[in-house]
Protein backbone atom coordinates (compact mmCIF):
# COMPACT_ATOMS: atom_id res chain seq x y z
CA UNK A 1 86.35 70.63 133.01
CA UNK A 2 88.76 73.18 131.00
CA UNK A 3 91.24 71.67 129.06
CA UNK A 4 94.92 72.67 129.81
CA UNK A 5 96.47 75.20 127.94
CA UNK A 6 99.75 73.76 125.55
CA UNK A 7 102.60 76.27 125.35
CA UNK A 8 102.56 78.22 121.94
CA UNK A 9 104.95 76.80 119.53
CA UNK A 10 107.79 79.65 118.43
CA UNK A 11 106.61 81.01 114.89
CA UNK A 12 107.93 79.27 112.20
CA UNK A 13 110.82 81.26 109.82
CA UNK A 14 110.39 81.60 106.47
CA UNK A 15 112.75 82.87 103.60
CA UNK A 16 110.84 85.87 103.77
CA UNK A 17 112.38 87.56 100.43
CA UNK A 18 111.86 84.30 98.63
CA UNK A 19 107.97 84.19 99.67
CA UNK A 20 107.56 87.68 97.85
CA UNK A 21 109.40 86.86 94.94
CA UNK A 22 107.22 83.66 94.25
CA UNK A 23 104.20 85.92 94.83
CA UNK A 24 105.77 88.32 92.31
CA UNK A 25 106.06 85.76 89.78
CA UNK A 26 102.36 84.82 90.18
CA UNK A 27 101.03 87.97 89.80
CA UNK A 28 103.52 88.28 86.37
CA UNK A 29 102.29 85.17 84.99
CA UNK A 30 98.54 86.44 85.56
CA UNK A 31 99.22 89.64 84.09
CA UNK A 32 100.71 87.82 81.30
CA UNK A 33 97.22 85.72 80.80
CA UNK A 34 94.60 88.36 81.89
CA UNK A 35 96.69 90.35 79.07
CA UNK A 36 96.66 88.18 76.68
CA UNK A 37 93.36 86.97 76.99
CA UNK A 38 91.94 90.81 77.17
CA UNK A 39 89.91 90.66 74.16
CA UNK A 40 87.50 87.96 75.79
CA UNK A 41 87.39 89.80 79.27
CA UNK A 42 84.12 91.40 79.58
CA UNK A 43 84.40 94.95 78.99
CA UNK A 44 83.46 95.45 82.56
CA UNK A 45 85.96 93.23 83.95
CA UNK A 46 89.44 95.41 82.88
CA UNK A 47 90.31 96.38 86.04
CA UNK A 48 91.75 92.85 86.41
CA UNK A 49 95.12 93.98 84.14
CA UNK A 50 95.55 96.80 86.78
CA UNK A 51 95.23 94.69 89.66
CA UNK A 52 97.46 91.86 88.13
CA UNK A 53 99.71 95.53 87.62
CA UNK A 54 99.03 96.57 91.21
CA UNK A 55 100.19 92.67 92.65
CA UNK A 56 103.46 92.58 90.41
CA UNK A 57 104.82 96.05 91.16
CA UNK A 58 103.84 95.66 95.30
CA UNK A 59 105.63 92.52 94.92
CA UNK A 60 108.83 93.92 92.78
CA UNK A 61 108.76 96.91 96.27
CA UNK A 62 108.80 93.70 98.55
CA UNK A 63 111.36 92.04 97.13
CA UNK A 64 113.44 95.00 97.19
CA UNK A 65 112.37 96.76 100.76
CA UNK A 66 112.64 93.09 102.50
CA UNK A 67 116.73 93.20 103.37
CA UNK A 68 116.36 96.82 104.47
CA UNK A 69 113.70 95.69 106.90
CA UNK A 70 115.48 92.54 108.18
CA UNK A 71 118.66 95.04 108.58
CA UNK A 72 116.76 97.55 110.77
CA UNK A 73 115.04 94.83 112.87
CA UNK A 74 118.09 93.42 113.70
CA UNK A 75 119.89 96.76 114.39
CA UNK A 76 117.20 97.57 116.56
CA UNK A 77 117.60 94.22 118.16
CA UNK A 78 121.29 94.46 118.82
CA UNK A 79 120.72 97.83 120.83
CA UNK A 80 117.77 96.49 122.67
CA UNK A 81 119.87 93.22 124.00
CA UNK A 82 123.37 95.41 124.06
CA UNK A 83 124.17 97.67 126.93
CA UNK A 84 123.80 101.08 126.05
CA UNK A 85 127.04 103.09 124.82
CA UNK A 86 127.36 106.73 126.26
């Protein structure tokens, strides 16, 4: 016998600016180590300051691009719900 289906629950809402910036700050405090500690790093294993590099500046564009992006969605959402002007 199938089981019945539940309704989906409505996606949770997150400070979405606030979840980047915390990711930010983790991949600054692990540049900071892998940097610090670059000496003892395997000479093969480098490429971990870049991608600590790579993580912190992606973050920095996050934190900044987020309110743009919550602006135009809800732009967009006001002329999909509003009658259209003309």
């Amino acid at each position: 016998m199938a089981k019945p289906y539940r309704e989906v629950p409505p996606p949770l809402e997150g400070n979405d600016r606030q979840i980047a910036a915390i990711g930010t700050v983790g991949w600054a405090v692990a540049l900071i180590v892998v940097f610090a500690l670059r000496d003892q790093l395997p000479h093969g294993s480098h490429w971990w300051i870049w991608t600590c590099v790579a993580g912190f500046a992606l973050g920095l564009f996050g934190v900044v691009y987020i309110p743009h992006l919550q602006r135009s969605r809800a732009r967009a959402s006001k002329r999909r719900a509003g009658p259209s002007g003309g």
